[in-house]
N, C-alpha and C. Protein backbone atom coordinates (compact mmCIF):
# COMPACT_ATOMS: atom_id res chain seq x y z
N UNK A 1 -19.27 -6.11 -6.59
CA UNK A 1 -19.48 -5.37 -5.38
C UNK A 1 -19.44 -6.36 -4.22
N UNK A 2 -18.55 -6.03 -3.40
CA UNK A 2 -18.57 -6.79 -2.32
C UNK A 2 -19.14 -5.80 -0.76
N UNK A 3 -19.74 -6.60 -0.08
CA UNK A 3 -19.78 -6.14 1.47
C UNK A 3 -19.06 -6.33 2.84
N UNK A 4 -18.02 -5.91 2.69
CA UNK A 4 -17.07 -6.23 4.34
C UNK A 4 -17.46 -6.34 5.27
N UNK A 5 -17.52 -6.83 6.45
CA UNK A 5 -17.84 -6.17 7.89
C UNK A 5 -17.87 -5.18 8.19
N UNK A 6 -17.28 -3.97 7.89
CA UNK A 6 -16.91 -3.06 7.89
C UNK A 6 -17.59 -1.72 7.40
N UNK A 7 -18.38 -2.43 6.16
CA UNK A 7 -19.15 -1.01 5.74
C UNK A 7 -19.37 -1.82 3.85
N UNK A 8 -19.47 -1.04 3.11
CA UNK A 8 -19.58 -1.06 1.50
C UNK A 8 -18.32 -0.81 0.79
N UNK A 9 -17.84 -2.05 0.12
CA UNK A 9 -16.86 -1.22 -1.15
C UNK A 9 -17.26 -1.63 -2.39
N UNK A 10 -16.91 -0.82 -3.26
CA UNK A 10 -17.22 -0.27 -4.24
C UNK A 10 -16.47 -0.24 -5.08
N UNK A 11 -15.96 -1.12 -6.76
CA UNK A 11 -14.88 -1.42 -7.26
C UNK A 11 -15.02 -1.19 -8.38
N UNK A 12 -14.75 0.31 -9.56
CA UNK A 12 -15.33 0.31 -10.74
C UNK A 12 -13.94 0.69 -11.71
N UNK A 13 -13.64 0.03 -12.34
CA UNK A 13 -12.35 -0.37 -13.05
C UNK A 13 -12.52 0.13 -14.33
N UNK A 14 -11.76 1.10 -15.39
CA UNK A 14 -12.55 1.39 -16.86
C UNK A 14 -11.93 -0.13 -17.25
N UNK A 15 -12.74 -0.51 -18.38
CA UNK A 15 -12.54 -1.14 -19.56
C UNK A 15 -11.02 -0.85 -20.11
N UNK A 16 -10.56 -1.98 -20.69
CA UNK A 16 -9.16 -2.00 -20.78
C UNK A 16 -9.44 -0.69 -22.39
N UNK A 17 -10.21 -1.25 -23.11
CA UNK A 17 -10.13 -0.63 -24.48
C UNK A 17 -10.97 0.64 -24.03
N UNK A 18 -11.46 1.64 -23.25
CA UNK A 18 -11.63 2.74 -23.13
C UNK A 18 -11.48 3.34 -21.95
N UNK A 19 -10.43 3.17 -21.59
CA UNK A 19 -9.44 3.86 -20.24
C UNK A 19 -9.74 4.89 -19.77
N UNK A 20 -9.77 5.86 -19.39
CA UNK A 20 -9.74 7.66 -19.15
C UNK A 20 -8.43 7.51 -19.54
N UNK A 21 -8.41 8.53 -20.38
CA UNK A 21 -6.94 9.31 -20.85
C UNK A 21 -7.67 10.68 -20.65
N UNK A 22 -6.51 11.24 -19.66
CA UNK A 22 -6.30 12.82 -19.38
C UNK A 22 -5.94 13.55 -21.00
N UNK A 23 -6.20 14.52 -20.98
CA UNK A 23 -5.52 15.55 -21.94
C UNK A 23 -5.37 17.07 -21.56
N UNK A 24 -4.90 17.66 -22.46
CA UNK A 24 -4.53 19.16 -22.15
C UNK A 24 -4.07 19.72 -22.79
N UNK A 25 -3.49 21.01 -23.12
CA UNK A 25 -3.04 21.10 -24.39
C UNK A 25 -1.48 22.35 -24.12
N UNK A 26 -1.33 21.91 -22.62
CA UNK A 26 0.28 22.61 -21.84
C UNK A 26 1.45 21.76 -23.26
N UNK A 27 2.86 22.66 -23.12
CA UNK A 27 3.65 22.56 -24.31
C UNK A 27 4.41 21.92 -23.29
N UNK A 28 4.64 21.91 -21.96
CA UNK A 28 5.32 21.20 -21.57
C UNK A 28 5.23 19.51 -21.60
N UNK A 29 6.39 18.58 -21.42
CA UNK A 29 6.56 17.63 -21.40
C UNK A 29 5.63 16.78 -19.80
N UNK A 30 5.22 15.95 -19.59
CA UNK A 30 4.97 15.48 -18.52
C UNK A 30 5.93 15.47 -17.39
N UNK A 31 7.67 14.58 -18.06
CA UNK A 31 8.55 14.47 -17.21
C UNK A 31 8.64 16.03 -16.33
N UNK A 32 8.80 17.26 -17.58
CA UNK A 32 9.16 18.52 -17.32
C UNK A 32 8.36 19.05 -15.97
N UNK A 33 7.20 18.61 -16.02
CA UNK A 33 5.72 19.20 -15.13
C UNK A 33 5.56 18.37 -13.89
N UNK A 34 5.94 17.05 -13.69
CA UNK A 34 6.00 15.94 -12.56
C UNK A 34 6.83 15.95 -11.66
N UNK A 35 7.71 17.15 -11.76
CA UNK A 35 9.23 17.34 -10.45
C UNK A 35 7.81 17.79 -9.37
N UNK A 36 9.45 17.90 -8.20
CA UNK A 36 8.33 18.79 -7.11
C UNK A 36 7.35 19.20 -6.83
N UNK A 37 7.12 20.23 -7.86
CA UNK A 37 5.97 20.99 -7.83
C UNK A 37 4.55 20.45 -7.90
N UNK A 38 4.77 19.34 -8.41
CA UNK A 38 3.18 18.67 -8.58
C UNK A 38 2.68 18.15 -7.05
N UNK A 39 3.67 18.05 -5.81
CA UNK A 39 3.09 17.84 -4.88
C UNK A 39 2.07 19.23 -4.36
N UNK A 40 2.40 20.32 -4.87
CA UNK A 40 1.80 21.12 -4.07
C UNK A 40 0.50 21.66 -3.99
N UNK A 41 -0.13 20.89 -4.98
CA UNK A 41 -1.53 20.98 -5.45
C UNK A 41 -2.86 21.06 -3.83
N UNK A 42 -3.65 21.57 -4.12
CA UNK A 42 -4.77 21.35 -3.04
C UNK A 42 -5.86 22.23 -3.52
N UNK A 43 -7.09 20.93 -3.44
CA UNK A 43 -8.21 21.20 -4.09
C UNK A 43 -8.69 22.35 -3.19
N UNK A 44 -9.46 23.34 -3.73
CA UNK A 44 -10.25 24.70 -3.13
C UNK A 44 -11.62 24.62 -3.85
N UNK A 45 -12.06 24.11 -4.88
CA UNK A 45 -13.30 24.43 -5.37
C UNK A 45 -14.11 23.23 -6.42
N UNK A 46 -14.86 22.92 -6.04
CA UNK A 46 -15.38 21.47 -7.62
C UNK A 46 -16.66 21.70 -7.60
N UNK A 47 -17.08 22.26 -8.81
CA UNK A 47 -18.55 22.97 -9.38
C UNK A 47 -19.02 21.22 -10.71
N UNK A 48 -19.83 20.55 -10.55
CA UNK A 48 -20.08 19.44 -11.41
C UNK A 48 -21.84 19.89 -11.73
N UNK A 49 -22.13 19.85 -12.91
CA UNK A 49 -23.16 19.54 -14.04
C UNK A 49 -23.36 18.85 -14.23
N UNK A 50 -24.08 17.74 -14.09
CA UNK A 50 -24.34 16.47 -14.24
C UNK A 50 -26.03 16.27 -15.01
N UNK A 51 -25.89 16.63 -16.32
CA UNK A 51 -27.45 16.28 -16.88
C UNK A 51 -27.68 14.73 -16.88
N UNK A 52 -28.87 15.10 -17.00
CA UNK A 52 -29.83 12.99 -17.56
C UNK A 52 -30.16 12.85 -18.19
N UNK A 53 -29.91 13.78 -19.22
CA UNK A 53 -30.09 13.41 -20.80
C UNK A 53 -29.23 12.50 -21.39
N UNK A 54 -30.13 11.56 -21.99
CA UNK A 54 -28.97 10.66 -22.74
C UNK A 54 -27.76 11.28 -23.85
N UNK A 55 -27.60 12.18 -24.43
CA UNK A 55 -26.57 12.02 -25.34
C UNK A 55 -25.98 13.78 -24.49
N UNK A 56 -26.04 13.89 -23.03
CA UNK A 56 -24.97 15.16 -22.59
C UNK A 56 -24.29 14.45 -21.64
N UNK A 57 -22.94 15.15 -21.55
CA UNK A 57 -21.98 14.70 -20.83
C UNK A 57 -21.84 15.74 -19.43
N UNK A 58 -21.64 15.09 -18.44
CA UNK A 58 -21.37 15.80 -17.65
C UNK A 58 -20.30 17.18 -17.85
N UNK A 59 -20.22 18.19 -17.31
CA UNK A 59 -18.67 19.21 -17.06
C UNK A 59 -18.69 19.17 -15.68
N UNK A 60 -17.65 19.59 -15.47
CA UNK A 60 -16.85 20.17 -14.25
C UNK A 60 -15.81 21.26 -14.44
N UNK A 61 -15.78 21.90 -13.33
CA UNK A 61 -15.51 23.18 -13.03
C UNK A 61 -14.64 22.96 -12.01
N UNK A 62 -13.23 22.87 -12.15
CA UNK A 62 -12.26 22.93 -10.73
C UNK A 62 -11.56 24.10 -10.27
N UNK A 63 -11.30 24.11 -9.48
CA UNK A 63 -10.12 25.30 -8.90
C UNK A 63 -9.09 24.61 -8.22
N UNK A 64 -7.49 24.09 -8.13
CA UNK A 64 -6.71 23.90 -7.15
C UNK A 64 -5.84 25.41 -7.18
N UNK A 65 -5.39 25.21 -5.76
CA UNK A 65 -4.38 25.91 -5.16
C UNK A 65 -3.14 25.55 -5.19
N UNK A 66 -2.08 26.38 -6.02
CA UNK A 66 -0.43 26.13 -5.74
C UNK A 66 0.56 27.17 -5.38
N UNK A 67 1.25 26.92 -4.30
CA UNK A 67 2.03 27.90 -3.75
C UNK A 67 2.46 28.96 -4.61
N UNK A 68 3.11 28.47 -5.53
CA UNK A 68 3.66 29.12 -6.84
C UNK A 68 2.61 30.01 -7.98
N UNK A 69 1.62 28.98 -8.62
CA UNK A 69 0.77 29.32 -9.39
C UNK A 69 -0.43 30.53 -8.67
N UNK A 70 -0.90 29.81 -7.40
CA UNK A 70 -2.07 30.45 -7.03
C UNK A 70 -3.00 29.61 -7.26
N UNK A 71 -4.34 30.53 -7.20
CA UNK A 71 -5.58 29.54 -7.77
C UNK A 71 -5.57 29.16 -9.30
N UNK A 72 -5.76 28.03 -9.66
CA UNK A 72 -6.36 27.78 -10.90
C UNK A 72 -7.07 27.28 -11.47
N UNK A 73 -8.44 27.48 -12.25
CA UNK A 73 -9.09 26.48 -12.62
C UNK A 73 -9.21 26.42 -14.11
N UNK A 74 -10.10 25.21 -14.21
CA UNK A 74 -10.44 24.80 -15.23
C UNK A 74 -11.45 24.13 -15.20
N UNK A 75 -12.15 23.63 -16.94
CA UNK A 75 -13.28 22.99 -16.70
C UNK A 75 -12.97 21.55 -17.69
N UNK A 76 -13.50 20.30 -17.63
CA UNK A 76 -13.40 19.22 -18.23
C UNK A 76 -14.42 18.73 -18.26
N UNK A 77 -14.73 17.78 -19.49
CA UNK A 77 -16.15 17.20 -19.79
C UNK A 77 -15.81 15.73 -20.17
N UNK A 78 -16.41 14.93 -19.70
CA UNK A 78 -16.40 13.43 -20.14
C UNK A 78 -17.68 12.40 -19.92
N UNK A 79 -17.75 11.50 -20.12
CA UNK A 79 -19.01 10.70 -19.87
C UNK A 79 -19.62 10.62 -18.55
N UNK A 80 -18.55 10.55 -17.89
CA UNK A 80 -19.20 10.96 -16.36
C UNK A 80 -18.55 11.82 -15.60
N UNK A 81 -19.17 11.96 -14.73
CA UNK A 81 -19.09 13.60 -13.81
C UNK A 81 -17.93 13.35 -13.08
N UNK A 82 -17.36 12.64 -12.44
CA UNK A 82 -15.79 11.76 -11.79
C UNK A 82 -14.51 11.97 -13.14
N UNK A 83 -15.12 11.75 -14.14
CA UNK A 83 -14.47 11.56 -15.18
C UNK A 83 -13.78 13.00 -15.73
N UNK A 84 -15.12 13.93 -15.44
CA UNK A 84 -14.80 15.04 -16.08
C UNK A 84 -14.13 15.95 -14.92
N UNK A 85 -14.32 15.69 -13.68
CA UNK A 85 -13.32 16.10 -12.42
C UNK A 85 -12.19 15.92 -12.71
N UNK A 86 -11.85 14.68 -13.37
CA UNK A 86 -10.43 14.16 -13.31
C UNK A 86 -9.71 15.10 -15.12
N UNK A 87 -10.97 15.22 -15.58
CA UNK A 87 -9.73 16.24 -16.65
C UNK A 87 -9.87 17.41 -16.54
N UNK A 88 -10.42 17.74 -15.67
CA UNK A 88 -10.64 19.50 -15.62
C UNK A 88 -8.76 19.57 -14.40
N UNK A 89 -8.69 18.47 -13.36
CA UNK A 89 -7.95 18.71 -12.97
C UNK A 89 -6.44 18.55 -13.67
N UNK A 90 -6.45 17.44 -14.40
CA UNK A 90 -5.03 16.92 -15.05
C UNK A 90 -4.82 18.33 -16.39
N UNK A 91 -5.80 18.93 -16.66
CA UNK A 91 -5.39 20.32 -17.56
C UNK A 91 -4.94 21.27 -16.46
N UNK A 92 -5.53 21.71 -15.48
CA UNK A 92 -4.88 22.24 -14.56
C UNK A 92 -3.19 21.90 -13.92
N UNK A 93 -3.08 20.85 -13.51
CA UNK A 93 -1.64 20.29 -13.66
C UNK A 93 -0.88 19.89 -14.68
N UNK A 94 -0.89 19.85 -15.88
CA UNK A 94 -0.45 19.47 -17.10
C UNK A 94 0.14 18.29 -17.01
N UNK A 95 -0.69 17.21 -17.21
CA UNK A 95 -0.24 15.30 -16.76
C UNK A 95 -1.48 15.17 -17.57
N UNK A 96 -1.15 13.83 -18.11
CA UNK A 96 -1.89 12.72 -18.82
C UNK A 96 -1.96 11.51 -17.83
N UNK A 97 -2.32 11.40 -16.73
CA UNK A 97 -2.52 10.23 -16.20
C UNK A 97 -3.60 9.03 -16.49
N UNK A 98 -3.32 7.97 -16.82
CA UNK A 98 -4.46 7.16 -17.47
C UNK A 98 -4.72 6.53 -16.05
N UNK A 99 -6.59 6.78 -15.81
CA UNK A 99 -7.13 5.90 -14.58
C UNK A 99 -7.27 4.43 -13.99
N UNK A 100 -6.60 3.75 -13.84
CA UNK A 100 -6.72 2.17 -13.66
C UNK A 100 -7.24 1.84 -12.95
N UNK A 101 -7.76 2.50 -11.65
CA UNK A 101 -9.10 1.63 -10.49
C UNK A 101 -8.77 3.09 -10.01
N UNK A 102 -10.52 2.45 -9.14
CA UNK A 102 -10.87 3.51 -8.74
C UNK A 102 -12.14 2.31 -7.85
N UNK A 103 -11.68 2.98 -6.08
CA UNK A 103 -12.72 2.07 -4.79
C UNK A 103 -13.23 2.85 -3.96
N UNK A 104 -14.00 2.89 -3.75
CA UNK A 104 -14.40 3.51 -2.30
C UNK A 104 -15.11 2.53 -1.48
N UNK A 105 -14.62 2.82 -0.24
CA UNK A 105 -14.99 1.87 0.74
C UNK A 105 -15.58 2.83 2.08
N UNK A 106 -16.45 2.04 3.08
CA UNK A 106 -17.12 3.05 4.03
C UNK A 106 -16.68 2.44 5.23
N UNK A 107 -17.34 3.52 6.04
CA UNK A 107 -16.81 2.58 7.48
C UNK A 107 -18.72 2.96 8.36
N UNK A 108 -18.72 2.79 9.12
CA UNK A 108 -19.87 2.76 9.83
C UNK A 108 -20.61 4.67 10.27
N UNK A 109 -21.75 4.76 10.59
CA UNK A 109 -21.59 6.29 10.40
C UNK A 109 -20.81 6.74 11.87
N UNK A 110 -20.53 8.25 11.76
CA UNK A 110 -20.09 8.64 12.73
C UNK A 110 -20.89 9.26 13.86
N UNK A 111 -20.47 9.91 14.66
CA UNK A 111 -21.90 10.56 15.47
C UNK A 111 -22.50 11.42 14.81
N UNK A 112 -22.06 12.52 14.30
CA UNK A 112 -23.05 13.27 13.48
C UNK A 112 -23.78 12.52 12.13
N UNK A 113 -23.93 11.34 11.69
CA UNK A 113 -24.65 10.63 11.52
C UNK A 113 -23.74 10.38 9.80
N UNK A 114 -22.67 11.63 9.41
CA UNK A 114 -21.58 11.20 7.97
C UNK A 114 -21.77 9.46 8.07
N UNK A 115 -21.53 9.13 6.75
CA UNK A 115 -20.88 8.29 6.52
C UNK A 115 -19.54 8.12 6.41
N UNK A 116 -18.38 7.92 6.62
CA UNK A 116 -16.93 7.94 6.28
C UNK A 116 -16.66 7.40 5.29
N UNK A 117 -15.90 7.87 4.47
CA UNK A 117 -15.38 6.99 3.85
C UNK A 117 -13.86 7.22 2.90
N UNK A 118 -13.29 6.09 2.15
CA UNK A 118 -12.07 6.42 2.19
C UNK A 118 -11.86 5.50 0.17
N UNK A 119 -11.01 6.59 -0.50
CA UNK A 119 -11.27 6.34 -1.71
C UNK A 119 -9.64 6.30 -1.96
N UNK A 120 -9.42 4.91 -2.63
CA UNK A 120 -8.19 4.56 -3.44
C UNK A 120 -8.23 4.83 -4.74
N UNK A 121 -7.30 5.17 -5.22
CA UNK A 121 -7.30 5.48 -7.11
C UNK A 121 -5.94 4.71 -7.15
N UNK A 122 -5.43 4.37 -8.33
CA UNK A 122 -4.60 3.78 -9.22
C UNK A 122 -4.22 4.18 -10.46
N UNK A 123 -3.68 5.36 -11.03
CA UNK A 123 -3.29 5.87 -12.14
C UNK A 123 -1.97 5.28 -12.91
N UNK A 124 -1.90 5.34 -13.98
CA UNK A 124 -0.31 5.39 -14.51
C UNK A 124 0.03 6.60 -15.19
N UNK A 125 1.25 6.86 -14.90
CA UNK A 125 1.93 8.28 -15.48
C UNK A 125 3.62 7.57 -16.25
N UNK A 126 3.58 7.73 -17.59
CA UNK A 126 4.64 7.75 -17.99
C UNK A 126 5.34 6.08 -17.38
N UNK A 127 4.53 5.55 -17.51
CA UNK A 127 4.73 4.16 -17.32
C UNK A 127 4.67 3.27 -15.84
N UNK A 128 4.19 4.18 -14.93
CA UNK A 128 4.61 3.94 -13.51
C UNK A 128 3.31 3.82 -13.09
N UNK A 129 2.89 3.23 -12.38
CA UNK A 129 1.78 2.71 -11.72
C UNK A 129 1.77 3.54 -10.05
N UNK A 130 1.13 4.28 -9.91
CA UNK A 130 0.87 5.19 -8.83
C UNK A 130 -0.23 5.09 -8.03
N UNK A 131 -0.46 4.98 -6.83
CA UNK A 131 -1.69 4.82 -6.13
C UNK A 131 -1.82 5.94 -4.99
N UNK A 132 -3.25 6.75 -5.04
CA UNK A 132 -3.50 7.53 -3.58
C UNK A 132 -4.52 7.32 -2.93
N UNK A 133 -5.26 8.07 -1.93
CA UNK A 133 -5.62 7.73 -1.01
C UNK A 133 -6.28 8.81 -0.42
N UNK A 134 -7.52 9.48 -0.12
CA UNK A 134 -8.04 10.22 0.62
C UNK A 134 -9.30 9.59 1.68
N UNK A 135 -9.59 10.27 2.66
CA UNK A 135 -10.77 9.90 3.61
C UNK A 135 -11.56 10.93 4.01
N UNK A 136 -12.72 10.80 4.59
CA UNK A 136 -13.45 12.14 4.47
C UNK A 136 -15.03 11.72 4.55
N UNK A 137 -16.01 12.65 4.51
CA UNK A 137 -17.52 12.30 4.21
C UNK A 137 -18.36 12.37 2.72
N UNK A 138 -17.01 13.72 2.15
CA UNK A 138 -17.70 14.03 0.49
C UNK A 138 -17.24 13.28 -0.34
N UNK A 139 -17.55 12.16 -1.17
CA UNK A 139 -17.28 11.23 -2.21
C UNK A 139 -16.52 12.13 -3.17
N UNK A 140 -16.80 13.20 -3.64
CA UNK A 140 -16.78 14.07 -4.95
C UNK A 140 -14.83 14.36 -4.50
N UNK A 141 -15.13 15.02 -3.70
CA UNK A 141 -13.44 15.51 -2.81
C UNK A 141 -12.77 14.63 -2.71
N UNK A 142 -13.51 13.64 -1.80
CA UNK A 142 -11.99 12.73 -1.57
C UNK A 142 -11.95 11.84 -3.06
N UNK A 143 -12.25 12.34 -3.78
CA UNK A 143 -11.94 11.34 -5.05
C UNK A 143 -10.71 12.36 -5.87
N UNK A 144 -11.23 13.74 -5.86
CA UNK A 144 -10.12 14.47 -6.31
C UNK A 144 -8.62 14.47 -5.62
N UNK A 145 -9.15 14.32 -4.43
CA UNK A 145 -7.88 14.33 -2.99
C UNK A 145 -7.14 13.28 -3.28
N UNK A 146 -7.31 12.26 -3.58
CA UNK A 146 -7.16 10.60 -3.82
C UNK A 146 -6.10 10.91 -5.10
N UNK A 147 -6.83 11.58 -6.32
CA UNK A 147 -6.09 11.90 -7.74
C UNK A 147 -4.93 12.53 -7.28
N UNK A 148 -5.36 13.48 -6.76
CA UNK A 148 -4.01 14.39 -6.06
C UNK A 148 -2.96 13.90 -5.38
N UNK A 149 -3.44 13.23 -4.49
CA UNK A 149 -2.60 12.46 -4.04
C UNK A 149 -1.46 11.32 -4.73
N UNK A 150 -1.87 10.48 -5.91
CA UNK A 150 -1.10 9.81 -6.37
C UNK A 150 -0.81 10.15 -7.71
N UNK A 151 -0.81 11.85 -8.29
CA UNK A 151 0.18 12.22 -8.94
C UNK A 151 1.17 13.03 -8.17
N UNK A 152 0.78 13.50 -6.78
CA UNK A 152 2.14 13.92 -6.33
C UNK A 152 3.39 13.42 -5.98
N UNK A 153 2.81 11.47 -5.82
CA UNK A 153 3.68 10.52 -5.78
C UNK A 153 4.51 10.25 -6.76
N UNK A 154 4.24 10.73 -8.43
CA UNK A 154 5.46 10.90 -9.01
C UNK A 154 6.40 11.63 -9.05
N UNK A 155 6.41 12.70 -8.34
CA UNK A 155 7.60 13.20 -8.18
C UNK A 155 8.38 13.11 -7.05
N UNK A 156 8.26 11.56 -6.43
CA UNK A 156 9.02 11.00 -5.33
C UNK A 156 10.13 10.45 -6.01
């Protein structure tokens, strides 16, 4: 953890030997599902469960919006509550993206007293190393916004 001038960042990387791997159980191919259409995603809803019991895993509950599809959600469960955001959404889009970093960084508060802040992710899809980017006050959002963001970059 480092401190900038600037505010707090925040640098939590999985372990090489237990990565996040997305799953899902769509018949389509990744290549098939990663054209166009994956840009058109936009988050509408993120419901998270987060117990403190040692042996429960968080769920999550998503909804995105696609021009085509409409609303859709789903729910995903993993060790942590970020974790399980990120597969409730990648079943919703049908992608296996494996997580490689993940930062958030702040900036000073604003007048209404938010904190800002702005969250990088780093995924790989199908061998390609992808990075996005959201900003905002809700950690939870702009982390999904961020995901969203750099799987729509594979179909550039």
């Amino acid at each position: 953890m480092t401190f900038p001038p600037n505010g707090l960042m925040l640098e939590l990387s999985p372990p090489n030997t237990s990565g996040i791997r997305m799953s899902n159980s769509a018949t389509k191919t990744e290549k098939e599902i990663a054209g166009p259409e994956v840009r058109h995603w936009h988050l509408r809803r993120i419901d998270i469960r987060s117990p403190v019991m040692k042996d429960a895993w968080p769920v999550a509950r998503i909804e995105l919006e696609h021009p085509v599809r409409g609303r859709v959600s789903d729910i995903g469960t993993a060790p942590g509550a970020f974790d399980a955001a990120f597969v409730a959404a990648a079943q919703i889009v049908g992608i296996h993206p494996h997580l490689l970093s993940y930062n958030v960084r702040s900036g000073p508060p604003a007048d209404e007293g938010a904190l800002p802040i702005t969250i990088n992710v780093e995924i790989e899809l199908d061998g390609k190393i992808l990075a996005g980017s959201s900003s905002g006050v809700d950690l939870v959002r702009c982390s999904l916004q961020a995901w969203l963001d750099a799987i729509a970059k594979s179909a550039q």
